[in-house]
Protein backbone atom coordinates (compact mmCIF):
# COMPACT_ATOMS: atom_id res chain seq x y z
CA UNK A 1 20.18 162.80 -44.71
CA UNK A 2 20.06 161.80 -40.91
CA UNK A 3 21.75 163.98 -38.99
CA UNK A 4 23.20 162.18 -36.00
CA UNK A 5 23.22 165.06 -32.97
CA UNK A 6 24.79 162.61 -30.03
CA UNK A 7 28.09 161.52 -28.95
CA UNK A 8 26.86 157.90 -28.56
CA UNK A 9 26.01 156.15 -32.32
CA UNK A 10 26.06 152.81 -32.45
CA UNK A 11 25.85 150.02 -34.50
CA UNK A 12 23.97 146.83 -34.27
CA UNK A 13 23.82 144.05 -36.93
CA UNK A 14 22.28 140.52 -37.93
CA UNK A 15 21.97 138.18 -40.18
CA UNK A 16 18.34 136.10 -40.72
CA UNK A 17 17.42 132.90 -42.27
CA UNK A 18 13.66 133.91 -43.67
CA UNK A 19 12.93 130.57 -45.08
CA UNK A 20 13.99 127.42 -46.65
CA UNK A 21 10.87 126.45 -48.64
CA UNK A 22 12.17 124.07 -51.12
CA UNK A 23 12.48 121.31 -47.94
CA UNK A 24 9.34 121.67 -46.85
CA UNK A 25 7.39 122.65 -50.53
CA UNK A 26 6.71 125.99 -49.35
CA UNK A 27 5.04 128.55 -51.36
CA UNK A 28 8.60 130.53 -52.29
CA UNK A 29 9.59 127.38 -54.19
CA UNK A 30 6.18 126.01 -55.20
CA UNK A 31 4.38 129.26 -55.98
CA UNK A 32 3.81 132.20 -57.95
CA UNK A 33 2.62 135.57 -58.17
CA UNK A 34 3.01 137.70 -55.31
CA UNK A 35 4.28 136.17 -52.20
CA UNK A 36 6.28 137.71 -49.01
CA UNK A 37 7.72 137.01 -46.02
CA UNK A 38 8.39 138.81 -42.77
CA UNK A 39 10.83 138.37 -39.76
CA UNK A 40 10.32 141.08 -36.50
CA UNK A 41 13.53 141.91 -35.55
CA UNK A 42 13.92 143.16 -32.11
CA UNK A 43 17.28 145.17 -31.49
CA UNK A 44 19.42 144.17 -28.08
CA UNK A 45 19.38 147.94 -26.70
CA UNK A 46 17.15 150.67 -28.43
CA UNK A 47 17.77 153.33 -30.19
CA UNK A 48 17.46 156.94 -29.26
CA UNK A 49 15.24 157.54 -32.35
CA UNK A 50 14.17 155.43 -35.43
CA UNK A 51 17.90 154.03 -36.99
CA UNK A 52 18.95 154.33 -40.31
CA UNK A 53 18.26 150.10 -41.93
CA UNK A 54 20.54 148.37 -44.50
CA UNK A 55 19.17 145.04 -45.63
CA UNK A 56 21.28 142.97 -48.05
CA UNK A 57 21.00 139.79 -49.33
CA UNK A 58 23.58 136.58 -47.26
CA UNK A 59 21.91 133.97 -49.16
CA UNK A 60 19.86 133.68 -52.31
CA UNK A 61 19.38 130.13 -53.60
CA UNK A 62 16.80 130.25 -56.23
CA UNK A 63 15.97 128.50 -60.16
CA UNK A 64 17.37 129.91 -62.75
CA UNK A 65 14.40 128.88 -64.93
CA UNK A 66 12.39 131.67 -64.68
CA UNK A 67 13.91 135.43 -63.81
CA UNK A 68 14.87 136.36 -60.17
CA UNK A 69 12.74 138.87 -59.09
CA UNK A 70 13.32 140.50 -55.60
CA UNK A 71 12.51 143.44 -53.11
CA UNK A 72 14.32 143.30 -49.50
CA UNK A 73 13.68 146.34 -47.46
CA UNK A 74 13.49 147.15 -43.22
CA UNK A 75 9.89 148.25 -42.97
CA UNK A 76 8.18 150.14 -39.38
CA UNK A 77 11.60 150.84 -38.24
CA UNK A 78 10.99 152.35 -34.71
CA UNK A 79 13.72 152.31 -31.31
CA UNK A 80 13.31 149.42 -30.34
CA UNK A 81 13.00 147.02 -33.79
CA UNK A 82 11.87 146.55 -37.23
CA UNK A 83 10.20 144.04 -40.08
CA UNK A 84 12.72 142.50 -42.18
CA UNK A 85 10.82 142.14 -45.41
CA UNK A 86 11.36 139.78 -48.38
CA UNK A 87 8.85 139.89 -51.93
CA UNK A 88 9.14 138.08 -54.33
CA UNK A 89 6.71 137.84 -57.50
CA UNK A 90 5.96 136.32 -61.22
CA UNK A 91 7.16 132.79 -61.48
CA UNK A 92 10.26 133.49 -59.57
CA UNK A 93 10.81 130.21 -57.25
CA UNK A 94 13.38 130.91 -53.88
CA UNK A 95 14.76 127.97 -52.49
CA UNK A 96 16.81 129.93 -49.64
CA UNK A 97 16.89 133.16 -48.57
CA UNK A 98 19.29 134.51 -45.83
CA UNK A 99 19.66 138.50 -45.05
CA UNK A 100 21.99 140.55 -43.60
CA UNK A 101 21.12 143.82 -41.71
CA UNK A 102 22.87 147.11 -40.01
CA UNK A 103 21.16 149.64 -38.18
CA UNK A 104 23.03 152.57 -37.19
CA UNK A 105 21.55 155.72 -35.40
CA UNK A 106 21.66 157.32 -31.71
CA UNK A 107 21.63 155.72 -28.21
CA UNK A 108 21.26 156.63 -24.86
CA UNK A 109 24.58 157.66 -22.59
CA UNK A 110 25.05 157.30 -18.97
CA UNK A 111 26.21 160.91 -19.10
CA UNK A 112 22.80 162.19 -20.95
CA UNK A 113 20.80 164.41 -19.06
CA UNK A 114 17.24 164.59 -18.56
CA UNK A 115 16.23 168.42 -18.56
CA UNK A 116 12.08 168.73 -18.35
């Protein structure tokens, strides 16, 4: 659990197109084994602390030929940003991928004071 001590939480969200491979014969449609992508995603005001990181899935366009295999996660969350991160592996071929993200956590107040 993340215990939120401040007055001031807010929330900032997004939504990311990662890749569209199957225009271009990228390596999430033409590929297989192990394969990932990443997108830095820098927040518009930072955090007090580290936020708390939903990722979902907006878009998933992908051949039913073969099972969907998937693993979306935030990954090196810090203040100020994160990775969005999308793995895929086997013979799973990803056309499209879209994703969604929330962060929610602390942030700084005009009426904060510094004390040191």
């Amino acid at each position: 659990m993340k215990l939120l001590s401040s007055h001031s939480v807010a929330i900032q969200q997004g939504d990311e197109a990662m890749f569209s491979d199957f225009e271009n014969g990228g390596d999430m449609w033409t590929g297989s084994g192990t394969r990932e992508r990443r997108k830095p995603i820098g927040f518009e005001q930072p955090f007090r602390s580290a936020p708390v990181v939903m990722v979902s899935i907006s878009l998933w366009d992908v051949d039913t030929g073969a099972a969907v295999r998937a693993e979306v996660k935030a990954e090196n969350v810090t203040p100020e940003g994160f990775d969005l991160v999308f793995r895929t592996w086997a013979d799973t071929r990803v056309a499209r991928l879209r994703l969604g993200w929330t962060a929610i956590g602390e942030v700084h107040n005009e009426d904060d004071w510094d004390v040191t």
